[in-house]
N, C-alpha and C. Protein backbone atom coordinates (compact mmCIF):
# COMPACT_ATOMS: atom_id res chain seq x y z
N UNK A 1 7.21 -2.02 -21.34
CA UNK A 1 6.09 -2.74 -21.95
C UNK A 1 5.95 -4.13 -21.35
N UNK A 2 7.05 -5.10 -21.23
CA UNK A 2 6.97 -6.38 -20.58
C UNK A 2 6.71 -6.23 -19.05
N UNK A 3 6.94 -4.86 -18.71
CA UNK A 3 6.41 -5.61 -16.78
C UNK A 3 5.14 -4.71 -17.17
N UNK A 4 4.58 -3.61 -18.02
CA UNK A 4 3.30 -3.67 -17.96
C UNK A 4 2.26 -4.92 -18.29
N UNK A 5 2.62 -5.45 -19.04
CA UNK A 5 1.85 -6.75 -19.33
C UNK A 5 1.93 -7.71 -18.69
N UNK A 6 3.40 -8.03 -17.95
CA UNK A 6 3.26 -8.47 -16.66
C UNK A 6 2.14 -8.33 -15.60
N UNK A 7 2.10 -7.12 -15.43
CA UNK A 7 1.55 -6.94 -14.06
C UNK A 7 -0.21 -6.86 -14.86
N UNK A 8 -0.92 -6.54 -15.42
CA UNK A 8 -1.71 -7.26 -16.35
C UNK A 8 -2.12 -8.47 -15.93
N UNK A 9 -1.14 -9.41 -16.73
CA UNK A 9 -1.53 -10.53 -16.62
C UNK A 9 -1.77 -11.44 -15.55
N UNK A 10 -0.37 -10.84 -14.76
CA UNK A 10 -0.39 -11.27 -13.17
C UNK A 10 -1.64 -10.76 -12.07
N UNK A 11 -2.51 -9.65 -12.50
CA UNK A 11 -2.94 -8.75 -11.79
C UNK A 11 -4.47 -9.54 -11.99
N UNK A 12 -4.69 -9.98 -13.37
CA UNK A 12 -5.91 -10.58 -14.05
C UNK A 12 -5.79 -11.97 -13.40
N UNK A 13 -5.02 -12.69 -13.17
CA UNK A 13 -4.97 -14.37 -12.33
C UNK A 13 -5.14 -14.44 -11.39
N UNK A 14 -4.11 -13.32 -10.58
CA UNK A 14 -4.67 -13.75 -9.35
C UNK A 14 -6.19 -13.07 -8.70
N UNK A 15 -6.46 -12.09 -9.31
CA UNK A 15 -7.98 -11.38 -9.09
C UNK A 15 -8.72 -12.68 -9.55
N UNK A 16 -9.16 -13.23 -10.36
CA UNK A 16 -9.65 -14.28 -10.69
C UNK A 16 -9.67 -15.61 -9.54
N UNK A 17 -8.49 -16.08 -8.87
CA UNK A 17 -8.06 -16.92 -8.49
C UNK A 17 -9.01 -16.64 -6.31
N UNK A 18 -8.42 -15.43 -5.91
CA UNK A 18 -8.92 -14.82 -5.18
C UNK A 18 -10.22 -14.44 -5.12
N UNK A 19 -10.69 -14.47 -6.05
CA UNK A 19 -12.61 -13.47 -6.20
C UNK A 19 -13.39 -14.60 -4.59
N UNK A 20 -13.27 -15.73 -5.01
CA UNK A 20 -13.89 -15.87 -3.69
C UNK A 20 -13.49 -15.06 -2.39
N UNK A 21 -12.48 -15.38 -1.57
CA UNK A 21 -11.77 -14.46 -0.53
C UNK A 21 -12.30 -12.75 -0.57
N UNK A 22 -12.33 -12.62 -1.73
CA UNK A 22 -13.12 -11.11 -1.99
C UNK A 22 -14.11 -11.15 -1.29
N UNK A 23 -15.04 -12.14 -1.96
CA UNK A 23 -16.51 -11.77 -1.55
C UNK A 23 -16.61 -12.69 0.12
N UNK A 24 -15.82 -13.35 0.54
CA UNK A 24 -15.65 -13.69 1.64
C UNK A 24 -15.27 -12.38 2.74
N UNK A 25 -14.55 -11.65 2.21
CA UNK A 25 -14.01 -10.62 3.16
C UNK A 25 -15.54 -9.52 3.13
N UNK A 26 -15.57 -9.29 1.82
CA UNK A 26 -17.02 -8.40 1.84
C UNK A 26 -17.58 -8.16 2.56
N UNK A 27 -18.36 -9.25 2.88
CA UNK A 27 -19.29 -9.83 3.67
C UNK A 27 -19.26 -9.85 5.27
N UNK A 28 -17.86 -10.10 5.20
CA UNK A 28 -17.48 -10.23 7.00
C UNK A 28 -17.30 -8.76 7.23
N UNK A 29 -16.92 -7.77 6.34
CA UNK A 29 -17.01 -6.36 6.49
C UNK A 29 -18.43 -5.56 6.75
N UNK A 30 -19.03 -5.99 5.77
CA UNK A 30 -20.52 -5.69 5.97
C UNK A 30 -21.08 -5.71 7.53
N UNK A 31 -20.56 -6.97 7.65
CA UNK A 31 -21.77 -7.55 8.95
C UNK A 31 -20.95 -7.16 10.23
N UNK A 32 -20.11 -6.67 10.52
CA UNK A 32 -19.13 -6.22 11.42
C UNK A 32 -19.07 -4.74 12.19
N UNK A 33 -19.24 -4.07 10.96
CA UNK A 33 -19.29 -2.14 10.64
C UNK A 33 -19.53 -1.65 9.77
N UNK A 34 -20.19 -0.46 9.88
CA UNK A 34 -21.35 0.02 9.05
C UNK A 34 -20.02 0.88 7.99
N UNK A 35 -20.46 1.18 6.92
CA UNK A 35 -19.72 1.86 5.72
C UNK A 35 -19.41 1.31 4.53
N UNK A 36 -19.08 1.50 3.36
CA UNK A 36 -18.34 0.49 2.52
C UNK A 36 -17.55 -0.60 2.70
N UNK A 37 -17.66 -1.52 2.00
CA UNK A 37 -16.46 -2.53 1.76
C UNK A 37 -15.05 -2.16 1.67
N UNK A 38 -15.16 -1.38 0.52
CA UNK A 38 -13.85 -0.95 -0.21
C UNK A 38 -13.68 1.10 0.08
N UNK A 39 -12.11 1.21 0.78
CA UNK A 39 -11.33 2.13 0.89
C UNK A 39 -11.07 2.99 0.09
N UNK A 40 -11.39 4.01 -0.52
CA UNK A 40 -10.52 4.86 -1.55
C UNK A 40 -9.97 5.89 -1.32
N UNK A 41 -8.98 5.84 -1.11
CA UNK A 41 -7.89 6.81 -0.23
C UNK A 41 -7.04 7.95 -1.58
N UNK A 42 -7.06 8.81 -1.94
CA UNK A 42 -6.34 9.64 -2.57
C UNK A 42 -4.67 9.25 -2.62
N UNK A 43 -4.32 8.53 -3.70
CA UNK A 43 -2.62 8.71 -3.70
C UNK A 43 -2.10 9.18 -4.73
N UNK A 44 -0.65 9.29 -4.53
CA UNK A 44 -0.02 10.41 -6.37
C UNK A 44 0.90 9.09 -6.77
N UNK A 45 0.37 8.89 -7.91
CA UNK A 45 0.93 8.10 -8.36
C UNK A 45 2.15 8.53 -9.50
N UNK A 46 1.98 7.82 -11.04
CA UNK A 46 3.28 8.22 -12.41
C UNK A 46 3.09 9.34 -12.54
N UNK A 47 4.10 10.24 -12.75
CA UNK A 47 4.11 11.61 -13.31
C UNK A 47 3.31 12.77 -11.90
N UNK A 48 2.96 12.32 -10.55
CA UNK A 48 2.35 13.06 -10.22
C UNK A 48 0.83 13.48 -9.92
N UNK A 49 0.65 11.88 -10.91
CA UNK A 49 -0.85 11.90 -11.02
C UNK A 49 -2.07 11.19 -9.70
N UNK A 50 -3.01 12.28 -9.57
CA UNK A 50 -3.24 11.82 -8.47
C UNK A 50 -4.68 10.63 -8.85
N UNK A 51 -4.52 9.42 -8.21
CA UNK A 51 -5.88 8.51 -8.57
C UNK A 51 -6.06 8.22 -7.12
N UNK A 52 -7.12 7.17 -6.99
CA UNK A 52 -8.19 6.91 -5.56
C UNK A 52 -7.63 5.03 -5.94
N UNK A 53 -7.05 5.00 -4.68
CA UNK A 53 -6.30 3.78 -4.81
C UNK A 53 -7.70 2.80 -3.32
N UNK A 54 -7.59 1.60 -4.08
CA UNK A 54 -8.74 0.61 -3.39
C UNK A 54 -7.83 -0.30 -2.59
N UNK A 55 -8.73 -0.57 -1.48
CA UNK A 55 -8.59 -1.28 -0.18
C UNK A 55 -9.41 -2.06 0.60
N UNK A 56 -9.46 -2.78 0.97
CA UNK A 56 -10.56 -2.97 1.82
C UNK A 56 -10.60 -2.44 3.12
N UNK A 57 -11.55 -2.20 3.56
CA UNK A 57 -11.61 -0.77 4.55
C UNK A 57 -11.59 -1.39 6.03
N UNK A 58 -10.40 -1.26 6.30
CA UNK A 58 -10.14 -2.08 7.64
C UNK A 58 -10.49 -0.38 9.09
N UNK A 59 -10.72 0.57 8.96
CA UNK A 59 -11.09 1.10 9.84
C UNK A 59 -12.65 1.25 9.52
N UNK A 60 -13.21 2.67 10.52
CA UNK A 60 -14.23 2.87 11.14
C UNK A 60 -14.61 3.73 9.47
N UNK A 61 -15.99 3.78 9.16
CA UNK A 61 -16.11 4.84 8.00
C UNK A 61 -15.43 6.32 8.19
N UNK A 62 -15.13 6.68 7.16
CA UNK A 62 -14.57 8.02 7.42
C UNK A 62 -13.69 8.59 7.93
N UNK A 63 -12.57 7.43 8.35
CA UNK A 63 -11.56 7.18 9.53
C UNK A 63 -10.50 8.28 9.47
N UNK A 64 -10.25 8.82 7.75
CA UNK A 64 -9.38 9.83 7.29
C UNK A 64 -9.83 11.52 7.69
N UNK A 65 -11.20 11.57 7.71
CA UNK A 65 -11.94 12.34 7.92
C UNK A 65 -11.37 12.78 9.82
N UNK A 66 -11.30 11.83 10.74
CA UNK A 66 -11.23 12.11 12.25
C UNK A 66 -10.04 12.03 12.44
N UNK A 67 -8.88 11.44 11.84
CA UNK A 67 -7.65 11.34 12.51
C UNK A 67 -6.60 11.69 11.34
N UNK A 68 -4.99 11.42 11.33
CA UNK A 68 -4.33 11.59 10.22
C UNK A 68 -4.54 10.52 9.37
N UNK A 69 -3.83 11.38 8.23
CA UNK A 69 -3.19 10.11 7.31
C UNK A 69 -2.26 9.07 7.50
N UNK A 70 -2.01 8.65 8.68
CA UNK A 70 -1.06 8.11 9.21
C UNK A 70 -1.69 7.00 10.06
N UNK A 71 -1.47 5.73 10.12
CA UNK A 71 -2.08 4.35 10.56
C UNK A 71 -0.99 4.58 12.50
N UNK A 72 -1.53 4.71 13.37
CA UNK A 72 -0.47 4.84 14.66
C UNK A 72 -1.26 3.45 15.46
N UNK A 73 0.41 2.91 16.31
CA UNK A 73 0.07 1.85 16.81
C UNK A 73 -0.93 1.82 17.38
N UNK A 74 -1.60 0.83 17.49
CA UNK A 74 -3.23 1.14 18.64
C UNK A 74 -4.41 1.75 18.01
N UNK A 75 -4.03 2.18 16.66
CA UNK A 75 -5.08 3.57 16.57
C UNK A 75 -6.45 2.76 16.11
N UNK A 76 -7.19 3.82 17.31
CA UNK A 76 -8.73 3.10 17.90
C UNK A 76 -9.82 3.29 16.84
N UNK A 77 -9.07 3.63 15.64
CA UNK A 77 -10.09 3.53 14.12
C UNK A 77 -10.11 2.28 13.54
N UNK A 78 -9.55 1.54 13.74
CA UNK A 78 -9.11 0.11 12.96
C UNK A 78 -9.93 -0.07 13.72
N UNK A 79 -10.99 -1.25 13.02
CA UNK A 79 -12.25 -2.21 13.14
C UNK A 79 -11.90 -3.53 14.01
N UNK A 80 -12.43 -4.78 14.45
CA UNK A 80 -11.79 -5.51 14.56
C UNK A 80 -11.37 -6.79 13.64
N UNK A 81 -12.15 -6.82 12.30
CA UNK A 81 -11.86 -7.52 11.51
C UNK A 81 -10.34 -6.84 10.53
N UNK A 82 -10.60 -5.30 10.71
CA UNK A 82 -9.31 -4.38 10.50
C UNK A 82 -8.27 -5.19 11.00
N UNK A 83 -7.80 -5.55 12.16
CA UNK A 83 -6.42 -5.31 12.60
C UNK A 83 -6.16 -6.79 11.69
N UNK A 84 -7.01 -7.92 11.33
CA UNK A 84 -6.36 -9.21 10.97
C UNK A 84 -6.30 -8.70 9.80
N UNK A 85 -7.12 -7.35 9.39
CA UNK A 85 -6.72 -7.31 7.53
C UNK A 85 -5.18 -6.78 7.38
N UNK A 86 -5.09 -5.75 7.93
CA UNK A 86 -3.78 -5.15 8.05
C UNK A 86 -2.68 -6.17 8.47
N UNK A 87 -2.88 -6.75 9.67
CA UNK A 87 -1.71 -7.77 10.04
C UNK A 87 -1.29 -8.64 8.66
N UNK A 88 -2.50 -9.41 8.20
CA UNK A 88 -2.15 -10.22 6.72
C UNK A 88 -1.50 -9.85 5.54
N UNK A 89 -2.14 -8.14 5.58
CA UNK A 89 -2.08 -7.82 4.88
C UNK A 89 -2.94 -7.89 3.43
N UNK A 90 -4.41 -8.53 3.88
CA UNK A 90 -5.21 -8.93 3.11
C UNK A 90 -5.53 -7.50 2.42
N UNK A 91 -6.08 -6.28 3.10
CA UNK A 91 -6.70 -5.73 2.86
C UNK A 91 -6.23 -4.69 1.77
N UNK A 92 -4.76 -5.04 1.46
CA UNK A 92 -4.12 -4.50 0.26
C UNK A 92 -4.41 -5.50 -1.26
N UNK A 93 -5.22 -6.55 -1.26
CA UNK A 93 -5.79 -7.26 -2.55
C UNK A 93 -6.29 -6.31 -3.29
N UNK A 94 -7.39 -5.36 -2.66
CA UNK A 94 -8.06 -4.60 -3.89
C UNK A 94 -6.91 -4.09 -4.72
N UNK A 95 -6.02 -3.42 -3.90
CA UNK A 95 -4.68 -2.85 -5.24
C UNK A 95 -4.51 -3.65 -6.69
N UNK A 96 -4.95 -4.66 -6.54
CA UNK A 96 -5.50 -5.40 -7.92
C UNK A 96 -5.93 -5.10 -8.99
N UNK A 97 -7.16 -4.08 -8.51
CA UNK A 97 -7.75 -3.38 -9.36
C UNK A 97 -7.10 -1.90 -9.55
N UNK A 98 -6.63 -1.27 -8.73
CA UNK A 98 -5.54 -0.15 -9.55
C UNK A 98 -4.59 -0.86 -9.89
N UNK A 99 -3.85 -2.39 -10.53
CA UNK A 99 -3.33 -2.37 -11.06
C UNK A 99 -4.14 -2.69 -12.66
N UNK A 100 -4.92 -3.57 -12.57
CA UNK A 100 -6.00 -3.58 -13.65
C UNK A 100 -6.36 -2.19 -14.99
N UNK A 101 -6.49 -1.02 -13.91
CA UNK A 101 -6.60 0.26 -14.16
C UNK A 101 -5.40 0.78 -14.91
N UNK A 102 -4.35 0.18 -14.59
CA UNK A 102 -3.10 1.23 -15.10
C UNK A 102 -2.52 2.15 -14.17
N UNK A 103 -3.21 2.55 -12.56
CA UNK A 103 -2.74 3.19 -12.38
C UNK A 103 -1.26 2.68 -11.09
N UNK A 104 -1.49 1.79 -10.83
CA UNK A 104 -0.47 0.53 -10.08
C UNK A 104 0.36 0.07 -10.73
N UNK A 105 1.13 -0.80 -10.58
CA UNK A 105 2.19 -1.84 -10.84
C UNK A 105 2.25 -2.69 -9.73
N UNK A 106 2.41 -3.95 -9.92
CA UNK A 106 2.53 -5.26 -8.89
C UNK A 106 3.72 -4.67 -8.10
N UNK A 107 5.03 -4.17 -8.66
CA UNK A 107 6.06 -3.70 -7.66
C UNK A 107 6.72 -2.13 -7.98
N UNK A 108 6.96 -1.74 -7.22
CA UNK A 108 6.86 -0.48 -7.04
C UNK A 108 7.24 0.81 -5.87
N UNK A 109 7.08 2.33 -6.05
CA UNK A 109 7.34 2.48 -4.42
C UNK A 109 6.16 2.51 -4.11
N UNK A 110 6.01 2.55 -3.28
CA UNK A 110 3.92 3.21 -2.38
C UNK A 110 3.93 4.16 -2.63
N UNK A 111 2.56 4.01 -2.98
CA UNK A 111 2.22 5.59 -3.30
C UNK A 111 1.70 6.75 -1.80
N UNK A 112 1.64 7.44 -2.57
CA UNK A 112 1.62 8.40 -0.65
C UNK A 112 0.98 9.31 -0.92
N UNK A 113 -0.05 9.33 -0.19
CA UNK A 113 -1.17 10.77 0.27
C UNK A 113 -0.82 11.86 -0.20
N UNK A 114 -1.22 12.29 -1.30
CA UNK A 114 -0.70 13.78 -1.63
C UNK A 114 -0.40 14.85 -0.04
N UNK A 115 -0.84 14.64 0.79
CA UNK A 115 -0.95 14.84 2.24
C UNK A 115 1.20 14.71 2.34
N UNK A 116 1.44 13.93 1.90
CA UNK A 116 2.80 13.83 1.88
C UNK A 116 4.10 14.30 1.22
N UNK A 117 3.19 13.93 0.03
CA UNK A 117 4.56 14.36 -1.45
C UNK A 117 4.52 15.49 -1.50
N UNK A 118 3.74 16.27 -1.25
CA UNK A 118 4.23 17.87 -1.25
C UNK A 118 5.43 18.51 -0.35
N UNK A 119 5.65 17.26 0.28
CA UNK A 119 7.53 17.69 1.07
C UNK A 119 8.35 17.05 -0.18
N UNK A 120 7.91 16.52 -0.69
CA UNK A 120 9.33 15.72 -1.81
C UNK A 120 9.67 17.12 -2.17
N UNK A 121 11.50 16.41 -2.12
CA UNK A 121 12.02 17.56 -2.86
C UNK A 121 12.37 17.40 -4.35
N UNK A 122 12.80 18.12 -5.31
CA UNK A 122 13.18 17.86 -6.80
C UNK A 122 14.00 16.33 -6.74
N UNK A 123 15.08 15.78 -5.76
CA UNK A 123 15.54 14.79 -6.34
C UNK A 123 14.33 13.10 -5.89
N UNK A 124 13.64 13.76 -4.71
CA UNK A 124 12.51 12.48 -4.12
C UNK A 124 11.42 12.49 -5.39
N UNK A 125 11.33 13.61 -6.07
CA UNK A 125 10.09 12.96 -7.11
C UNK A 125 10.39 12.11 -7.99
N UNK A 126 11.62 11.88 -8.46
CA UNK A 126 11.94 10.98 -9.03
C UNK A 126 11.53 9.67 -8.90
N UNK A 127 10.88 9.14 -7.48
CA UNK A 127 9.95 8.25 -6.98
C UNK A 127 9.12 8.26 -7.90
N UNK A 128 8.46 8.87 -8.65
CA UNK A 128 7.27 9.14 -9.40
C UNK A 128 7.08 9.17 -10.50
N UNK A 129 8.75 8.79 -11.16
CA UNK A 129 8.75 8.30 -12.47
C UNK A 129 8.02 7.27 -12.91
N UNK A 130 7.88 6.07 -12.13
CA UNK A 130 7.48 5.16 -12.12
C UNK A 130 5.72 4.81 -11.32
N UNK A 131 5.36 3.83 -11.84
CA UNK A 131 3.86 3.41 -11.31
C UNK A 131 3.90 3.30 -10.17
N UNK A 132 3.29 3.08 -8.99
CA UNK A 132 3.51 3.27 -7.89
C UNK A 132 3.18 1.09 -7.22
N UNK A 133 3.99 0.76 -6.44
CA UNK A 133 3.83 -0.98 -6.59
C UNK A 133 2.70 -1.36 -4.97
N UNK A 134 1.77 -2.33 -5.49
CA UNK A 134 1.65 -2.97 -4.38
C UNK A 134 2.98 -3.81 -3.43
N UNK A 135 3.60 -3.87 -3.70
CA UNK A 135 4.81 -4.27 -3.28
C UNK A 135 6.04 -3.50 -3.34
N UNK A 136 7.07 -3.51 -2.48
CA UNK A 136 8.09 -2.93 -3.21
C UNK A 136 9.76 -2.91 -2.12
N UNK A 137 10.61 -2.09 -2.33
CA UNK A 137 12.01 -2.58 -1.52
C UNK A 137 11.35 -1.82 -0.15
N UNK A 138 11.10 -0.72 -0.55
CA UNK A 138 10.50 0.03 1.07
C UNK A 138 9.67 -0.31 1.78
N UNK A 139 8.73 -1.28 1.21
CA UNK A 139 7.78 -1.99 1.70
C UNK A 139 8.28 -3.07 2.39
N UNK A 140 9.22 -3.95 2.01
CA UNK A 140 9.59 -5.02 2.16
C UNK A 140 10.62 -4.62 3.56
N UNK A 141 11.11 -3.91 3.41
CA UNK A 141 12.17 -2.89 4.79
C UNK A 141 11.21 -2.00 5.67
N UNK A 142 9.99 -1.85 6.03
CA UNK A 142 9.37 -1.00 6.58
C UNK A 142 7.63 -1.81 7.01
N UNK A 143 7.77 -3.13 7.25
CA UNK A 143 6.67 -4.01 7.39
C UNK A 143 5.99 -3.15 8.38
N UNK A 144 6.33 -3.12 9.79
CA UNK A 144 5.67 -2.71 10.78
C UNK A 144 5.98 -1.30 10.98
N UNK A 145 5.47 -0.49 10.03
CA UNK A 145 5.77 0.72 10.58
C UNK A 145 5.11 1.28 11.61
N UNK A 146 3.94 1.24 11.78
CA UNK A 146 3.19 1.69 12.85
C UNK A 146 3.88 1.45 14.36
N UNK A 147 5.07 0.62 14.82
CA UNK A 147 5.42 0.65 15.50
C UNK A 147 6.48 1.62 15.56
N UNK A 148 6.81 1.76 14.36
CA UNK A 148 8.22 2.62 14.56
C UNK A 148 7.66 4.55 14.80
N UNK A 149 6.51 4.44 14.80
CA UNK A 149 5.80 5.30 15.69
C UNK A 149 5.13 5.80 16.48
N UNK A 150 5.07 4.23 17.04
CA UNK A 150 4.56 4.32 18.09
C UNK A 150 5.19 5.44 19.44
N UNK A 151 5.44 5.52 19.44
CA UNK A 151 6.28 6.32 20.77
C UNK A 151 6.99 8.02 20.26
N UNK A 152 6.34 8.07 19.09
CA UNK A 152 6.99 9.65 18.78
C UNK A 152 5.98 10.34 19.07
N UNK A 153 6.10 11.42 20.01
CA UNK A 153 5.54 12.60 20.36
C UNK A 153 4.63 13.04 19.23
N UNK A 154 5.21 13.35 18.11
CA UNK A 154 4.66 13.93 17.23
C UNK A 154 4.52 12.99 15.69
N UNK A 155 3.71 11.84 15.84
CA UNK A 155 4.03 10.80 14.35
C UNK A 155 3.95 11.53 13.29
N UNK A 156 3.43 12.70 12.79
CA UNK A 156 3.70 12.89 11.67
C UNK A 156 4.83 13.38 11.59
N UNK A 157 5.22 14.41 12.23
CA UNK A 157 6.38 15.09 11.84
C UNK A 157 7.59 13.73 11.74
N UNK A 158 7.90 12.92 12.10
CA UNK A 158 8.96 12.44 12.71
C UNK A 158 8.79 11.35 11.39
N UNK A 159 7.51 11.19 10.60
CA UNK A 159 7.31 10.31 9.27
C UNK A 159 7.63 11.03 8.30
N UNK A 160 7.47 12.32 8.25
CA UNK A 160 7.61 13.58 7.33
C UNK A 160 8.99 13.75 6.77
N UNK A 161 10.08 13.80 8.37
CA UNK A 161 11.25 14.33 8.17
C UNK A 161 12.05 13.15 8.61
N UNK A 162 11.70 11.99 9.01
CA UNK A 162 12.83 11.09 9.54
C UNK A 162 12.50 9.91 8.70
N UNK A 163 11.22 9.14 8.65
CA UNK A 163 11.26 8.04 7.93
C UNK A 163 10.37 8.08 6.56
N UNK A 164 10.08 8.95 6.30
CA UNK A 164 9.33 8.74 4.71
C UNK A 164 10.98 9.51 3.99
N UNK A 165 11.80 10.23 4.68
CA UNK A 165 12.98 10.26 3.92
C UNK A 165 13.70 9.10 3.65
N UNK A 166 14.10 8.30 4.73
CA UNK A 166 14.82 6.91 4.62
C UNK A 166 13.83 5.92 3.57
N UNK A 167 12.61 6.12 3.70
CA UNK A 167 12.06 5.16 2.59
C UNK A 167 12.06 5.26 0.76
N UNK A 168 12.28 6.70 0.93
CA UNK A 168 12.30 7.32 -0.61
C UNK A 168 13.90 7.17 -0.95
N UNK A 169 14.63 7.11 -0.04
CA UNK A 169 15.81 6.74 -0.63
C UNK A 169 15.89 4.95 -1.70
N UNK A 170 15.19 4.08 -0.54
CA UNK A 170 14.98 3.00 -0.86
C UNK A 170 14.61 3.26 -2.37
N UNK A 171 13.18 3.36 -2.25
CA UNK A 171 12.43 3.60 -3.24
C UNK A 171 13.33 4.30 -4.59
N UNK A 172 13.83 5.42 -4.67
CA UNK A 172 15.20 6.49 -5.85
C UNK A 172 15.84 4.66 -6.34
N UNK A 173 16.36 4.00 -5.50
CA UNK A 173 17.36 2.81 -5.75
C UNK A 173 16.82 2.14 -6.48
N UNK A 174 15.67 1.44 -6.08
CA UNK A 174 14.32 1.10 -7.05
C UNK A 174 14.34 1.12 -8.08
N UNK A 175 14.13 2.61 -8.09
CA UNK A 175 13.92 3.23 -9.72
C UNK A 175 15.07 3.19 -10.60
N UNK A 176 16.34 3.47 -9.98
CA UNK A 176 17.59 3.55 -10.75
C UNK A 176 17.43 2.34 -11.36
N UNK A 177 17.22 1.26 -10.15
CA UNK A 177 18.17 -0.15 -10.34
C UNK A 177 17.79 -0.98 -11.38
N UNK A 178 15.92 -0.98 -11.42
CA UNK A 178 14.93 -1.86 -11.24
C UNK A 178 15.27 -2.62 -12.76
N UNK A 179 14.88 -3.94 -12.68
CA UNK A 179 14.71 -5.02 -13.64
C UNK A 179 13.64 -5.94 -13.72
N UNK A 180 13.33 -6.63 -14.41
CA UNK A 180 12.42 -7.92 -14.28
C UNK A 180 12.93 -9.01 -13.68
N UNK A 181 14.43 -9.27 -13.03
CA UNK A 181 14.84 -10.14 -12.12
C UNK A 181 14.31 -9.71 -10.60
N UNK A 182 14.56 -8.30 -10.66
CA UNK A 182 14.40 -7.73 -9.03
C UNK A 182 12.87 -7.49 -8.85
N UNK A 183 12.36 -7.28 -9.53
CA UNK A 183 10.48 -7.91 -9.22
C UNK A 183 10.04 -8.69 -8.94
N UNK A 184 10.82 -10.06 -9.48
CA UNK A 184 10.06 -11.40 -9.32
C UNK A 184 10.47 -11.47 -8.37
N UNK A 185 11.93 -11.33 -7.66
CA UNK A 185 12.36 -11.44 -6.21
C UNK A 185 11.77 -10.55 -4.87
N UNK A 186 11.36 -9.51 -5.48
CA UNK A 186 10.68 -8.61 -4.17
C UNK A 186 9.19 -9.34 -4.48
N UNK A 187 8.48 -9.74 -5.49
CA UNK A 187 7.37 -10.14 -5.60
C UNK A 187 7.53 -11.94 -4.42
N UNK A 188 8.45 -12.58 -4.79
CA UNK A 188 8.47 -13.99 -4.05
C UNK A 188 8.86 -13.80 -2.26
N UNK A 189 9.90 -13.15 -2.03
CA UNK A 189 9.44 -12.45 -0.83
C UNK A 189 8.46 -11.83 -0.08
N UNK A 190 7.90 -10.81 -0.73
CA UNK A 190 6.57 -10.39 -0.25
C UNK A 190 5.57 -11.67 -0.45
N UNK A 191 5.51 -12.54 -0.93
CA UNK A 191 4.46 -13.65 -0.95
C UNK A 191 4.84 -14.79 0.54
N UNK A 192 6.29 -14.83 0.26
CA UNK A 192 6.70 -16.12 1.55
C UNK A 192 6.30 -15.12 2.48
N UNK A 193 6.34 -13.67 2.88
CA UNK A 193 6.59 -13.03 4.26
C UNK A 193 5.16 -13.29 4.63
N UNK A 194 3.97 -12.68 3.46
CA UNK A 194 3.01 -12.76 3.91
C UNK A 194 2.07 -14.25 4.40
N UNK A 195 2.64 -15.38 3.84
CA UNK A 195 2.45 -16.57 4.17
C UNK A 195 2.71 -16.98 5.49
N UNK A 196 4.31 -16.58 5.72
CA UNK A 196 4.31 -16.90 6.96
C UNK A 196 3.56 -16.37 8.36
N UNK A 197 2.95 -15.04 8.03
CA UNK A 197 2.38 -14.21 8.59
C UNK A 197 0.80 -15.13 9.10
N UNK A 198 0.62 -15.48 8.28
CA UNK A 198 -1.05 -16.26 8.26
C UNK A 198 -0.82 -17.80 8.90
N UNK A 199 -0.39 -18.18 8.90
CA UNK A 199 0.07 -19.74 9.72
C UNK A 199 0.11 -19.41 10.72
């Protein structure tokens, strides 16, 4: 109940605080490439449940539609106002509003493309006890992933069976561990990383 209202309250300030930058990004999206503003990508979130998680849409329209579910270094779908959203990491703000919704949490594991979780096995769903975080330990250990596939023959398979396993482990620890001390700390980290990122 206290980190739901947490993330609530936290989720309601800084959306508020940000709304300009919103409609700043909007706009530069608009006038750049043709399609929506905002991303809604299919993820499984608590219990399994699947919702349409928001983004701002740093590729080409329809980008899921031509290539995988999978972001690969270089990949010639990202826009060019895309690559500074992704680098910042701006373009994960809308998650704001699936946390608004209920169907987020400020920290958390990522949620993943039903495209994915259908390899979890009985002990990886356990990931899914929980809300799924704009932030989280796997996140915080797995910044640049797109490089770490860059060079595999085959990126999905090798995300499938080599590193979305190592991340769900993270993530199981998470869930065991998790407190309202270890939030505010993966939450103040993920804020300095992304700071330093933008300077």
């Amino acid at each position: 109940m206290l980190k739901h209202s947490f993330d609530i309250l936290v989720s309601l300030i800084a959306f508020i605080l940000l709304s300009p930058i919103f409609l700043i990004i909007a706009i530069i999206i608009k006038l750049t490439s043709s399609g929506p503003v905002f991303y809604k990508g299919k993820r499984v979130g608590k219990g399994g449940e699947v919702f349409l998680m928001h983004k701002f849409r740093s590729m080409v329209a329809n980008a899921d539609k031509i290539g995988s579910d999978l972001t690969k270094y270089g990949d010639n779908r990202i826009t060019g106002i895309g690559k500074f959203l992704r680098k910042t990491k701006i373009d994960e703000l809308p998650n704001l509003i699936d946390v608004l919704k209920g169907d987020m949490s400020i920290v958390g594991p990522r949620p993943e493309s039903p495209s994915y979780t259908q390899y979890y096995d009985e002990r990886q769903k356990k990931a899914l006890h929980v809300r799924p975080g704009i932030t989280g330990l796997a996140q915080l250990q797995n910044r640049r992933e797109e490089l770490k596939l860059k060079d595999q023959a085959d990126p999905d398979a090798y995300y499938i069976h080599e590193l979305m396993p190592k991340k769900l482990e993270i993530d199981l620890y998470y869930v065991e561990n998790r407190n309202f001390l270890m939030d505010i700390k993966i939450i103040l980290k993920t804020v300095f990383h992304i700071e330093g990122k933008m300077k």
